[in-house]
N, C-alpha and C. Protein backbone atom coordinates (compact mmCIF):
# COMPACT_ATOMS: atom_id res chain seq x y z
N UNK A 1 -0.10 -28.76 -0.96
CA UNK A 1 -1.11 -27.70 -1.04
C UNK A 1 -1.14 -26.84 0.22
N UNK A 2 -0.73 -27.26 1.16
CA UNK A 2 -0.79 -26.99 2.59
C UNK A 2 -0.57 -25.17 2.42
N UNK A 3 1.38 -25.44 1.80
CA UNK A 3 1.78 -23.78 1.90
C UNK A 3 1.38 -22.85 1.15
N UNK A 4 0.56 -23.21 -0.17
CA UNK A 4 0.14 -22.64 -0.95
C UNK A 4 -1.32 -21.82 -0.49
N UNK A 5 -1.86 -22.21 0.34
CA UNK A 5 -3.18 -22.31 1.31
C UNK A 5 -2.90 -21.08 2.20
N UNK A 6 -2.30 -21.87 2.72
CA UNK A 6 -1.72 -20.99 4.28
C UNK A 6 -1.01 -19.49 3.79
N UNK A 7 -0.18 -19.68 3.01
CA UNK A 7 0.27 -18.11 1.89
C UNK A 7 -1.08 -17.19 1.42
N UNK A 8 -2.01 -17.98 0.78
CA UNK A 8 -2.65 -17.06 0.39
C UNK A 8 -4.06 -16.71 1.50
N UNK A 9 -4.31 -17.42 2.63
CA UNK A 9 -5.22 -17.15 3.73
C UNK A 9 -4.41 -16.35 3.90
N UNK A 10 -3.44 -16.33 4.38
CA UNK A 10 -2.53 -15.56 5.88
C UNK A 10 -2.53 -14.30 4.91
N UNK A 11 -1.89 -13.73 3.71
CA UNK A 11 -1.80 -12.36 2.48
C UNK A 11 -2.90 -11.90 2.41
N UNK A 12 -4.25 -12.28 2.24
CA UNK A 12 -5.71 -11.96 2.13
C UNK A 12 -6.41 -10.97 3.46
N UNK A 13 -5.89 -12.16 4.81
CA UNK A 13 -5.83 -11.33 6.08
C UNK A 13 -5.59 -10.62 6.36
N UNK A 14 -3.63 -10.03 6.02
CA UNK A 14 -3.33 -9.04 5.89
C UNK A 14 -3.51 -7.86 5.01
N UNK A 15 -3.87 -7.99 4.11
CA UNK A 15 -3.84 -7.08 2.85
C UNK A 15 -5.37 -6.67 2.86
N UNK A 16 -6.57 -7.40 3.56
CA UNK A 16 -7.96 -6.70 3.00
C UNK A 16 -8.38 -5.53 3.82
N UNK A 17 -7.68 -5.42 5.43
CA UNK A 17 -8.13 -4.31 6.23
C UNK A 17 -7.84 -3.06 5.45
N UNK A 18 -8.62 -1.93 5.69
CA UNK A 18 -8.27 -1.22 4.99
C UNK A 18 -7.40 0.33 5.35
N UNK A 19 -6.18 0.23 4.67
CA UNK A 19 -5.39 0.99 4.93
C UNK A 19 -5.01 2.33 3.56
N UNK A 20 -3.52 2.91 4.03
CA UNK A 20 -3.53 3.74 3.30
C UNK A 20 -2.91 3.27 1.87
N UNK A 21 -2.93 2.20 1.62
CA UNK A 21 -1.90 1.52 0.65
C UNK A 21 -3.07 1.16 -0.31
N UNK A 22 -4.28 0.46 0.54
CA UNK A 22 -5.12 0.66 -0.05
C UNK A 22 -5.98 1.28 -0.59
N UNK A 23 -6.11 2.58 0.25
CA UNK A 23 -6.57 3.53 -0.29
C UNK A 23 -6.51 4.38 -1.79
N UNK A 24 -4.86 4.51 -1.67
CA UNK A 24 -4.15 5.19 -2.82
C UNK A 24 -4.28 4.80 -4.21
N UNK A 25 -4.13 3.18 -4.09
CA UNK A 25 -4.33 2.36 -5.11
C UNK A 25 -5.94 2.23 -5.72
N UNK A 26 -6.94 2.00 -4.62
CA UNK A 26 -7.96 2.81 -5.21
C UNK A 26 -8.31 3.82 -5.80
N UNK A 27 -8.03 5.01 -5.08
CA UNK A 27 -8.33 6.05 -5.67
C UNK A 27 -7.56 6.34 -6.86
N UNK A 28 -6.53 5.58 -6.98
CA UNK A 28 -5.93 6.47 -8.73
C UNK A 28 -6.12 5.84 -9.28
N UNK A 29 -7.77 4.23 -9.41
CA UNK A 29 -8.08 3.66 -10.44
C UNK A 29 -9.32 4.60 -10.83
N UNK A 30 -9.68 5.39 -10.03
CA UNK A 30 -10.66 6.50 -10.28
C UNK A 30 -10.43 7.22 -10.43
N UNK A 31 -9.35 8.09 -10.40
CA UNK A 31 -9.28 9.60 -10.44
C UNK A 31 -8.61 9.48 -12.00
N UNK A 32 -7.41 8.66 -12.27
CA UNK A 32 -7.11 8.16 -13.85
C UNK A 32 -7.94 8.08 -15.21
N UNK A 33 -7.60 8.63 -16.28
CA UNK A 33 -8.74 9.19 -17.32
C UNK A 33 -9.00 7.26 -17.63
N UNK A 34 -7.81 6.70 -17.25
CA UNK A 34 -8.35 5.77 -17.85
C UNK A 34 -7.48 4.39 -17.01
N UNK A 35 -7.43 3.00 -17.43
CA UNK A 35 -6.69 2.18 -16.14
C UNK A 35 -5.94 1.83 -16.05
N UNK A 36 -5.60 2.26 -17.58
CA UNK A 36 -3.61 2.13 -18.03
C UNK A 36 -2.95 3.04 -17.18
N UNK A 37 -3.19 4.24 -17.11
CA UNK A 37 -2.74 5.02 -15.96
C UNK A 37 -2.68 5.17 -15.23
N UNK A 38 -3.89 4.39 -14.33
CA UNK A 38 -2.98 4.03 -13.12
C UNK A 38 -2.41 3.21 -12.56
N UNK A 39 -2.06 2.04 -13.70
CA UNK A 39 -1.36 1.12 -13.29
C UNK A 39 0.77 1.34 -12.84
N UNK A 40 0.80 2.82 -12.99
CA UNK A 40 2.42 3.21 -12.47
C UNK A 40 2.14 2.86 -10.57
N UNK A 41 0.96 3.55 -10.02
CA UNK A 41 0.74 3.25 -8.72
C UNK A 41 0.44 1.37 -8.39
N UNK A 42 -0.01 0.65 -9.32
CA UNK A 42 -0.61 -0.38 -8.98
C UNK A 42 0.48 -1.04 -8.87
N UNK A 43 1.57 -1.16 -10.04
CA UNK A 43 2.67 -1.97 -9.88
C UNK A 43 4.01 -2.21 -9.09
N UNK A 44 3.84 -0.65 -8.65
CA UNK A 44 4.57 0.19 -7.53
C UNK A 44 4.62 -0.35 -6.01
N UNK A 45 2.87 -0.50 -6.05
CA UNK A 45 2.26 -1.05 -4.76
C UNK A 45 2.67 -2.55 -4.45
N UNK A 46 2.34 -3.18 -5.61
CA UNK A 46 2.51 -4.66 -5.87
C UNK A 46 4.20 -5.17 -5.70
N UNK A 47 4.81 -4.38 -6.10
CA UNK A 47 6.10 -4.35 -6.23
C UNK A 47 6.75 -4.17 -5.01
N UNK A 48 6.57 -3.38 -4.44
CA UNK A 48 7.15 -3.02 -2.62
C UNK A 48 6.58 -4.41 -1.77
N UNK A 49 5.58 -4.34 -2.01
CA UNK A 49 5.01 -5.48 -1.25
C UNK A 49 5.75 -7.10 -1.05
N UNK A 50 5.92 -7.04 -2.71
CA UNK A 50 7.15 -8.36 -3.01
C UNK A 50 8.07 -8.24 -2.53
N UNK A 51 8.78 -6.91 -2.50
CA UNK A 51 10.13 -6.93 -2.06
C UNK A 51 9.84 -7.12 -0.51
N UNK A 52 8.72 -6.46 0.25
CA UNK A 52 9.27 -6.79 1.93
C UNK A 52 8.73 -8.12 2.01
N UNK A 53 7.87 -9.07 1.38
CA UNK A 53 7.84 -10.27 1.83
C UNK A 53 9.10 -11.25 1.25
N UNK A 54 9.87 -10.97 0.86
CA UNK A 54 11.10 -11.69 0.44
C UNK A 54 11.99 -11.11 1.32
N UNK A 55 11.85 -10.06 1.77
CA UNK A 55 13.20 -9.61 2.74
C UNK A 55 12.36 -10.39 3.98
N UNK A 56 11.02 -10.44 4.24
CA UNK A 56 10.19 -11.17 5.39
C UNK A 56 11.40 -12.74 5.41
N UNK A 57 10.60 -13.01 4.47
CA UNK A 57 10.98 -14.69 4.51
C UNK A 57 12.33 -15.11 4.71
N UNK A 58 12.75 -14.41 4.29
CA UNK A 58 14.59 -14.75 4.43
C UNK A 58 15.02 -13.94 5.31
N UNK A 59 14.22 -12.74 5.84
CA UNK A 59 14.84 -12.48 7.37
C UNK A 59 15.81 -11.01 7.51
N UNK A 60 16.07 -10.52 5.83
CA UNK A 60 17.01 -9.43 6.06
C UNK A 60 16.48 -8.00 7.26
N UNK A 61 15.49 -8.32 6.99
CA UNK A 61 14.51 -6.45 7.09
C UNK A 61 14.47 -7.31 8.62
N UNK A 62 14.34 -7.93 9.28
CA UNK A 62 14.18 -7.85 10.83
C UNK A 62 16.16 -7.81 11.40
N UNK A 63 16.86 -7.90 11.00
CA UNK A 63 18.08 -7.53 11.00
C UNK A 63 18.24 -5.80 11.32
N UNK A 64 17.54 -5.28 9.75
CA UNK A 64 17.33 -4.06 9.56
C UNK A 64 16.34 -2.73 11.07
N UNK A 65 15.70 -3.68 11.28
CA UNK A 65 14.92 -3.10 12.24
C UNK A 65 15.07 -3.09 13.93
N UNK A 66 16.27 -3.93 13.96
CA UNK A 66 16.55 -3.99 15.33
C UNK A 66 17.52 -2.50 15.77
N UNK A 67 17.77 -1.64 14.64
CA UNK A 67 18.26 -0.53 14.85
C UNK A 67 17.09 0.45 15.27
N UNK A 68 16.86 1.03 16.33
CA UNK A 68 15.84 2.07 16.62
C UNK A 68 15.67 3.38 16.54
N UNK A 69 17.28 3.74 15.51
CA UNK A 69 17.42 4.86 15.11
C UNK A 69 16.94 4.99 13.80
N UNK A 70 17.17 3.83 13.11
CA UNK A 70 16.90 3.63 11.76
C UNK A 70 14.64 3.24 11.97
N UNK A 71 14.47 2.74 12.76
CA UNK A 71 12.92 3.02 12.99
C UNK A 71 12.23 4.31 12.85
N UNK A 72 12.97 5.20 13.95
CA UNK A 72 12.32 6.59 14.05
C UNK A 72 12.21 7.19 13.19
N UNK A 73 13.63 6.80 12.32
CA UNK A 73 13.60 7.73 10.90
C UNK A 73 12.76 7.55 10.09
N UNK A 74 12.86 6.19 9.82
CA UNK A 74 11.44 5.59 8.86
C UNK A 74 10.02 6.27 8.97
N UNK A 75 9.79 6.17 10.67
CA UNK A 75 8.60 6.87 10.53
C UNK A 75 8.31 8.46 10.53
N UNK A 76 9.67 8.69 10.59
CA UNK A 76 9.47 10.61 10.83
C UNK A 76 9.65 10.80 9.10
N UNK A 77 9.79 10.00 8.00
CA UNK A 77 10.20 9.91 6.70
C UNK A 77 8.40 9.98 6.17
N UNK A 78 8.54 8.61 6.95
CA UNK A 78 6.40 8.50 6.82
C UNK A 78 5.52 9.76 6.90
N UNK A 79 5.37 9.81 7.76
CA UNK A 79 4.63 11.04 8.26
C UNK A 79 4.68 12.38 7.43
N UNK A 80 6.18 12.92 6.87
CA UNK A 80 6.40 13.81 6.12
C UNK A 80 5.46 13.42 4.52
N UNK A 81 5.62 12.06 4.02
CA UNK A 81 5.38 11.94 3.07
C UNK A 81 3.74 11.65 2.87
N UNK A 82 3.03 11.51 4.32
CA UNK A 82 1.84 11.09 4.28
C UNK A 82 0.82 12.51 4.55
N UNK A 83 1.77 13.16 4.99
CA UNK A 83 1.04 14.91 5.00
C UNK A 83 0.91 15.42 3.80
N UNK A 84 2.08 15.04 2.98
CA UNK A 84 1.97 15.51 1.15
C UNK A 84 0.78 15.14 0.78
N UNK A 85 0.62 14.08 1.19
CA UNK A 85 -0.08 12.32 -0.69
C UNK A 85 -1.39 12.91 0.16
N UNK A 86 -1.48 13.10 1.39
CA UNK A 86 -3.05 13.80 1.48
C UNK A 86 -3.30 14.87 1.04
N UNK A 87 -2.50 16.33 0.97
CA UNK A 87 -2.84 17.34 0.64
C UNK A 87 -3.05 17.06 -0.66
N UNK A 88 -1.95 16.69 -1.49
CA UNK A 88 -2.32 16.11 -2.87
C UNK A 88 -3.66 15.38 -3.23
N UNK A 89 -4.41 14.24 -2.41
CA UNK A 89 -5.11 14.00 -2.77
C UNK A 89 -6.77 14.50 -2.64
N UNK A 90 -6.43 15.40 -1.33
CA UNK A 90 -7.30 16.49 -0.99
C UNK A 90 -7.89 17.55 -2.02
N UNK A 91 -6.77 17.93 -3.09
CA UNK A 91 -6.56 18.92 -4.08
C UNK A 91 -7.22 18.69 -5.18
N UNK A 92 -6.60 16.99 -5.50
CA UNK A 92 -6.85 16.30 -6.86
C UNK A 92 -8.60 16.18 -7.39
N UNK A 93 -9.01 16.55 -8.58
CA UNK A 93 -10.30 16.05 -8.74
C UNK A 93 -10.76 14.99 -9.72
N UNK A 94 -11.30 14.03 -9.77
CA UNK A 94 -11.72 13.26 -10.72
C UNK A 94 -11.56 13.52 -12.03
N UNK A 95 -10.77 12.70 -12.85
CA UNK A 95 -10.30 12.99 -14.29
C UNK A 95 -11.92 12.30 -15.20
N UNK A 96 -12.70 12.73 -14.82
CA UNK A 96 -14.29 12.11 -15.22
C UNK A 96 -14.29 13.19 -17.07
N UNK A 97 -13.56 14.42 -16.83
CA UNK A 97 -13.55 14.82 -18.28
C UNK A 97 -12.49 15.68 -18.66
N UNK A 98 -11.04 15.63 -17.71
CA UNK A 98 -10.16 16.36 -17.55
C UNK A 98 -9.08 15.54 -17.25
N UNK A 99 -8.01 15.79 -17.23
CA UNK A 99 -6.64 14.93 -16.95
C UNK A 99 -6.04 15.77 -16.37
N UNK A 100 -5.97 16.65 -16.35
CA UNK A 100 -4.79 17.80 -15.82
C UNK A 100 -4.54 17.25 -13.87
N UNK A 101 -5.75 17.12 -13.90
CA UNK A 101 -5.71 16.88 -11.91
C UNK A 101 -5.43 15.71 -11.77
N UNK A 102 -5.07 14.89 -13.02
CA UNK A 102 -4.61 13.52 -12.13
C UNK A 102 -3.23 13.22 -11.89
N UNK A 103 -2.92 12.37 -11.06
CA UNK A 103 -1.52 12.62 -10.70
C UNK A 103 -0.42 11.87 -11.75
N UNK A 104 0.34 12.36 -12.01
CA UNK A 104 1.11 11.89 -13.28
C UNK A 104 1.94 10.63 -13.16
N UNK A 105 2.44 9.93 -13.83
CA UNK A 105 2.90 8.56 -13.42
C UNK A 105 4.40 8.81 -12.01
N UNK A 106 5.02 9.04 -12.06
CA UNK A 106 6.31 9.54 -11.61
C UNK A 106 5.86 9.81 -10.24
N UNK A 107 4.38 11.02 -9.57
CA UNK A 107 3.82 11.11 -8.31
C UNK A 107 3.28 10.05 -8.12
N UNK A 108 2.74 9.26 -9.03
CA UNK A 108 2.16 7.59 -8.34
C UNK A 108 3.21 6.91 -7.50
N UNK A 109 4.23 7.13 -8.65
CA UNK A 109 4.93 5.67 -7.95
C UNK A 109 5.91 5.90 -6.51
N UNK A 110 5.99 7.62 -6.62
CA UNK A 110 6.58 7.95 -5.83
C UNK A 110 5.91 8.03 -4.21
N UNK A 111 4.47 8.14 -4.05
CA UNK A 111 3.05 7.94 -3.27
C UNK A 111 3.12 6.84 -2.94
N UNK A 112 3.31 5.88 -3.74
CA UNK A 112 2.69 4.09 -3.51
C UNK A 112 4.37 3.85 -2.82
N UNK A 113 5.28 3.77 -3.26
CA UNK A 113 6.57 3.89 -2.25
C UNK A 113 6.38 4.23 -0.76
N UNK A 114 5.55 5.30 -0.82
CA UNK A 114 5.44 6.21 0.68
C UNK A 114 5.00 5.19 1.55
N UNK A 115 3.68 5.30 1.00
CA UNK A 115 2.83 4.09 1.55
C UNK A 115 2.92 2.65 1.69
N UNK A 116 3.72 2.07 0.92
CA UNK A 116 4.01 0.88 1.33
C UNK A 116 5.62 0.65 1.60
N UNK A 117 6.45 0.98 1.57
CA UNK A 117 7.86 0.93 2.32
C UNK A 117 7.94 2.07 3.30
N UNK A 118 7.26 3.00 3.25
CA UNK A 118 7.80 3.89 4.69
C UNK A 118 6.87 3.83 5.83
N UNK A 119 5.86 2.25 5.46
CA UNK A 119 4.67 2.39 6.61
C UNK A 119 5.65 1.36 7.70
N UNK A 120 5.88 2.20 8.65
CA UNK A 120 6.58 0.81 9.66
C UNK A 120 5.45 -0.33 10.41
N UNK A 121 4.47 -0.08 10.09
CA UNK A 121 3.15 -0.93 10.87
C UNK A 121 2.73 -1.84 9.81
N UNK A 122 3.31 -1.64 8.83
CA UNK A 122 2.71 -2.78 7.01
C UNK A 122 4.16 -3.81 7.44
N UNK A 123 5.22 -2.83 7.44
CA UNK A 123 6.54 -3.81 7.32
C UNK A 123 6.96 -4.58 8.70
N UNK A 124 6.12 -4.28 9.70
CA UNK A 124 6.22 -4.71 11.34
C UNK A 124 5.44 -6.22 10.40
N UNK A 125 3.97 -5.58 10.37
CA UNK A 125 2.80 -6.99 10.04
C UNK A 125 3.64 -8.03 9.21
N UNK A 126 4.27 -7.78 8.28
CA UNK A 126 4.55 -8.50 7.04
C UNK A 126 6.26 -9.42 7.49
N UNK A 127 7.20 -8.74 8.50
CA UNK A 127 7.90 -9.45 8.94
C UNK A 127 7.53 -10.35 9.69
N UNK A 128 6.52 -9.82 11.02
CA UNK A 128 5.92 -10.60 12.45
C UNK A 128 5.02 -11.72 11.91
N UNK A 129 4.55 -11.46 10.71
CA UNK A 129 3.51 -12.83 10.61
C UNK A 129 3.78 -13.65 9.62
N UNK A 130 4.06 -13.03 8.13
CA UNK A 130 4.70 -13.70 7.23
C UNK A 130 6.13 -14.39 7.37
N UNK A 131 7.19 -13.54 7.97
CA UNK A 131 8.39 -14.01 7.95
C UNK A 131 8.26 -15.10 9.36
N UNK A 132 7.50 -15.12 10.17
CA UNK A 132 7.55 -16.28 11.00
C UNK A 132 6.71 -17.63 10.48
N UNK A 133 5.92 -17.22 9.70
CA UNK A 133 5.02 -17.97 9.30
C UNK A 133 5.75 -18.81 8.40
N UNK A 134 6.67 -18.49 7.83
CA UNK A 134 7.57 -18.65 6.71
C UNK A 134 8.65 -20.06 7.31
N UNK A 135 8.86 -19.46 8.44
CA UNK A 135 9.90 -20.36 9.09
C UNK A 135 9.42 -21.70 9.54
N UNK A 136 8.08 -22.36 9.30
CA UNK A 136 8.06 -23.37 9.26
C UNK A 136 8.12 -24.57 8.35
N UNK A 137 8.61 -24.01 6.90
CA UNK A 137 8.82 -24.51 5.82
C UNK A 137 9.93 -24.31 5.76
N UNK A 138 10.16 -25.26 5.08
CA UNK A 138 11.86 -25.37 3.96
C UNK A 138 11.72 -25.60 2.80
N UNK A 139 12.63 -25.09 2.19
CA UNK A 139 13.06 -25.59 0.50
C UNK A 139 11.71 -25.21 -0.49
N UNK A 140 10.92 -26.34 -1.24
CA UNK A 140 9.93 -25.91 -1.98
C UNK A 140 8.81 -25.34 -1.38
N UNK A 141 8.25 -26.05 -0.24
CA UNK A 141 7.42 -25.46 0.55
C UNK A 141 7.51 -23.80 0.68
N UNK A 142 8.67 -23.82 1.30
CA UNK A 142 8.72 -21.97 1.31
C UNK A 142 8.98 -21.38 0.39
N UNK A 143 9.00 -21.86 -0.71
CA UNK A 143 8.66 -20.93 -2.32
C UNK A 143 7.75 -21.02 -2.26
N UNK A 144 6.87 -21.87 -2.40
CA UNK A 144 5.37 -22.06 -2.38
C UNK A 144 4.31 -20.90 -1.95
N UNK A 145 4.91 -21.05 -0.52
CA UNK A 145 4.52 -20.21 0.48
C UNK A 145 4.35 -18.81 0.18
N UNK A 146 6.19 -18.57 -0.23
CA UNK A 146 6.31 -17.22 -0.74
C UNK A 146 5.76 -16.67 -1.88
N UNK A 147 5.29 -17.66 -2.51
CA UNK A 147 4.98 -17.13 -4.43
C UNK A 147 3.24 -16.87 -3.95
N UNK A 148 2.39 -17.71 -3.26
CA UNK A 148 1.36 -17.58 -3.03
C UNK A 148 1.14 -15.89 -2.31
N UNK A 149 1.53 -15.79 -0.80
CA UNK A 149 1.16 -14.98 -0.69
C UNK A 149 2.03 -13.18 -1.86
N UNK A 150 2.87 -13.52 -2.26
CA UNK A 150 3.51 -12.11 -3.71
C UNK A 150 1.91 -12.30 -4.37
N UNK A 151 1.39 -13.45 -4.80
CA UNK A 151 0.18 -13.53 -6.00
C UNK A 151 -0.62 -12.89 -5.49
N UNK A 152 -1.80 -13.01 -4.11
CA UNK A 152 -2.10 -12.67 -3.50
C UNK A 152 -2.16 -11.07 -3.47
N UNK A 153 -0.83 -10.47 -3.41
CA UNK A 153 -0.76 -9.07 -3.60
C UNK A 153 -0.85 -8.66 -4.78
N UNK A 154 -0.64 -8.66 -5.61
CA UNK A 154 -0.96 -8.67 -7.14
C UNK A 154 -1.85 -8.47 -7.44
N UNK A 155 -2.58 -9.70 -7.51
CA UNK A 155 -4.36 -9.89 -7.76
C UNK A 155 -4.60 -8.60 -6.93
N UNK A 156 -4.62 -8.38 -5.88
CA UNK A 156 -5.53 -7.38 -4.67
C UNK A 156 -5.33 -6.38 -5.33
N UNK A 157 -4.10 -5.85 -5.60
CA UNK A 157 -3.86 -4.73 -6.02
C UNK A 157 -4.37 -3.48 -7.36
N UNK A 158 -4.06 -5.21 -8.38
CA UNK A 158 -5.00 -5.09 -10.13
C UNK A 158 -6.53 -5.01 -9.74
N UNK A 159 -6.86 -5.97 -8.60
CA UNK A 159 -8.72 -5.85 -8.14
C UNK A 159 -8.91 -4.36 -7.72
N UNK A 160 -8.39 -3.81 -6.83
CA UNK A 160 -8.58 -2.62 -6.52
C UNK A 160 -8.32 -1.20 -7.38
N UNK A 161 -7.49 -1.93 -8.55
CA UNK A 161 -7.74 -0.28 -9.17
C UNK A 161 -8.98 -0.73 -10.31
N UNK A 162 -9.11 -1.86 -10.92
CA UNK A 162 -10.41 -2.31 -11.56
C UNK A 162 -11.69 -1.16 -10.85
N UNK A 163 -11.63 -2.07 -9.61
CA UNK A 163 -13.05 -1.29 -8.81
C UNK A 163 -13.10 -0.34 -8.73
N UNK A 164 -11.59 0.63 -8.60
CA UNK A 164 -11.42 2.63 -9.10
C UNK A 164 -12.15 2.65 -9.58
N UNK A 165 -11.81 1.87 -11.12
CA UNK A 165 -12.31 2.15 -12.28
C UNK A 165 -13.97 2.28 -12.55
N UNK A 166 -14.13 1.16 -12.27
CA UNK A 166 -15.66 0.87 -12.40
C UNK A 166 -16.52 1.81 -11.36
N UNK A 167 -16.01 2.45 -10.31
CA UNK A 167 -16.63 3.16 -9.25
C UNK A 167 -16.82 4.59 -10.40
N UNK A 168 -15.75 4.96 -10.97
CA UNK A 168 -15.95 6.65 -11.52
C UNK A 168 -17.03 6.28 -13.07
N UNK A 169 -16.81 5.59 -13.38
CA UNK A 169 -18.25 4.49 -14.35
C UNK A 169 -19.41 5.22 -14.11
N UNK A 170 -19.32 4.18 -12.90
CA UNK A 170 -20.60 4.84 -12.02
C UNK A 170 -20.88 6.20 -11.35
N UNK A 171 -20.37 7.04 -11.63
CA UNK A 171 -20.06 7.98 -10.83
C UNK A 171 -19.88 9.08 -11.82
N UNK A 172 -20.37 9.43 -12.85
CA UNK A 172 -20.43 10.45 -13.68
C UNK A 172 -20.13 11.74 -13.33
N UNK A 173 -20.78 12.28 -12.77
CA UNK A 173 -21.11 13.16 -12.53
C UNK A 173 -19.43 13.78 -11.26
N UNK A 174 -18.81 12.83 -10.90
CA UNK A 174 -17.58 12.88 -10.04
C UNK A 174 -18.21 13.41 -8.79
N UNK A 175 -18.88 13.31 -8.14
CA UNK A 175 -19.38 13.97 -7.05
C UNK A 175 -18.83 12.61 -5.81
N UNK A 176 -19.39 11.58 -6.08
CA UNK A 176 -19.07 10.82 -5.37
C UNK A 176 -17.44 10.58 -4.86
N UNK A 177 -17.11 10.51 -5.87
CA UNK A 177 -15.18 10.47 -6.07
C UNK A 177 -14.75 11.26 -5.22
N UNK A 178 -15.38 12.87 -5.56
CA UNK A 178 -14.98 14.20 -4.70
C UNK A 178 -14.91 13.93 -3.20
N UNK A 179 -16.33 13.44 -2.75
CA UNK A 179 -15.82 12.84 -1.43
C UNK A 179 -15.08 11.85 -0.67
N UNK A 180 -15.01 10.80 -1.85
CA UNK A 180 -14.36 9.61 -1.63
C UNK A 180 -12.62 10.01 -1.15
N UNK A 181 -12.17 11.61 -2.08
CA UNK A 181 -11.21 11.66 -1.99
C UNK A 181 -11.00 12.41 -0.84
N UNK A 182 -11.53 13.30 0.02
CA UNK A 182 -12.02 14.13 0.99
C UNK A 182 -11.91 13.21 2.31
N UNK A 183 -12.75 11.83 1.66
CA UNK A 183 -12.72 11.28 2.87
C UNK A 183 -10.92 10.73 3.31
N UNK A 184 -10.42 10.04 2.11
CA UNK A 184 -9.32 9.39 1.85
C UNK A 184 -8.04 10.10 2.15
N UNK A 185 -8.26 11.44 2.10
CA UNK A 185 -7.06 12.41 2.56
C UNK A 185 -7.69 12.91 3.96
N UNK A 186 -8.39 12.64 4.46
CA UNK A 186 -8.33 12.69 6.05
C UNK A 186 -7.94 11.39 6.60
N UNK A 187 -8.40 10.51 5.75
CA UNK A 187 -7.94 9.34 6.73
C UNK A 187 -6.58 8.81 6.56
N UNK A 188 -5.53 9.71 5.43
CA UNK A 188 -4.70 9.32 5.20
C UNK A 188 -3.85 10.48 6.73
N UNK A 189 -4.03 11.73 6.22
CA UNK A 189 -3.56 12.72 7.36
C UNK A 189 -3.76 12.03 8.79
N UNK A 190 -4.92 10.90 9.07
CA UNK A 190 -4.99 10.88 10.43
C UNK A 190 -4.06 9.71 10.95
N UNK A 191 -3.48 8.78 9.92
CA UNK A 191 -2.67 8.29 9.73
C UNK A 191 -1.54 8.85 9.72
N UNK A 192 -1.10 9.68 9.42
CA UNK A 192 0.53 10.14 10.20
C UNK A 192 0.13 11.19 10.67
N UNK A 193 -0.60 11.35 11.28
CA UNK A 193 -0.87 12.11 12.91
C UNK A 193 -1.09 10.82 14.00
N UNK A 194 -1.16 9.61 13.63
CA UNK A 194 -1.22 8.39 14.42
C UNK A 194 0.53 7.78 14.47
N UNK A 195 1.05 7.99 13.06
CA UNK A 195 2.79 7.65 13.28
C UNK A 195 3.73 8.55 14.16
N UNK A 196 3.00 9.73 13.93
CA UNK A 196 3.85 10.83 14.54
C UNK A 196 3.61 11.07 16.35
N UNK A 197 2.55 10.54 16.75
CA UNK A 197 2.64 10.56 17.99
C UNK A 197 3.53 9.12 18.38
N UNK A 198 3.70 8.08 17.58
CA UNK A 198 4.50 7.24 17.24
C UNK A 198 5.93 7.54 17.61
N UNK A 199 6.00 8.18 16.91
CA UNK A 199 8.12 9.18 16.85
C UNK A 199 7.88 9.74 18.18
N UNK A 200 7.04 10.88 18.87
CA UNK A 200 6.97 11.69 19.65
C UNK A 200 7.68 10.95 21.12
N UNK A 201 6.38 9.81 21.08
CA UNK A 201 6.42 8.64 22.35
C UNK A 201 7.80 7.50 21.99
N UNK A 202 8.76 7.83 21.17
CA UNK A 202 10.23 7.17 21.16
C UNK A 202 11.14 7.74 21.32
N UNK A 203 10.84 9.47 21.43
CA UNK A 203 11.84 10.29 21.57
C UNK A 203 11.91 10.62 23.27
């Protein structure tokens, strides 16, 4: 039970602060006419996530990152794509009796990509703590380990567009949403204005 424990404490830790990965995935359980739709972003999210904790655990992606050319790029890649998904979400308005403004499956998944493989500070956390964390198990244990904290992301992910959902419920009138999204595309913009002084201070 030990790794199964320790997987899903240590995934919970990481995954509840709140970031832009989280953000996104929220907001398109609200802005979506409905929760089938936004599950292209949810699975997207869930999906990247699996893949860097399996490249974590087995070690490829810190291989990958000892190149510092291949870093900068990542984040000068970030930043470009995190200036979009805000203006976009700046723009977008609550699908409360309209669909046209919500973002179509294809911009989800292409957003939730941004945000969770081109964040170098998600894939730093998720190598530095998971993939070491990882290395004290062998064999079943570190499946264990590994399947707990993938579940972990999953669940979080399906929980958070639920609560979209249930937030625009509540929220008739979309007023609330309007700012929610106002707020969410500044804090996404201030976020790669935080990567980009990032690149600046490596160049």
């Amino acid at each position: 039970m030990e790794p199964l424990l320790h997987g899903i404490i240590l995934a919970f830790g990481l995954i509840l602060p709140l970031g832009v990965q989280n953000v996104f995935v929220f907001t398109q359980g609200a802005m979506q006419p409905n929760l089938f739709r936004a599950f292209p972003a949810t699975i997207t999210a869930a999906m990247c996530d699996t893949l860097l904790i399996l490249l974590a655990v087995f070690g490829l992606s810190a291989i990958v990152l000892q190149f510092e050319w291949l870093r900068i790029g990542l984040l000068m890649v970030g930043v470009v794509f995190l200036l979009y998904m805000g203006y976009a979400i700046w723009k977008s308005k609550p699908a409360i009796t309209e669909t046209n403004n919500a973002l179509p499956a294809k911009k989800q998944i292409i957003f939730a990509i941004s945000v969770s493989v081109l964040n170098p500070h998600a894939i730093l956390d998720i190598i530095g703590v998971i993939g070491t964390s990882a290395l004290k198990y062998e064999d079943i244990e570190q499946l264990l380990f590994t399947l707990a904290c993938i579940s972990v992301s999953w669940i979080w992910f399906v929980g958070l567009t639920i609560a979209g959902g249930v937030l625009k419920k509540l929220d008739r009138s979309g007023r609330i949403l309007m700012i929610f999204n106002k707020c969410s595309a500044i804090f996404i913009w201030g976020t790669a204005i935080y990567l980009m002084t990032d690149v600046f201070g490596q160049l």
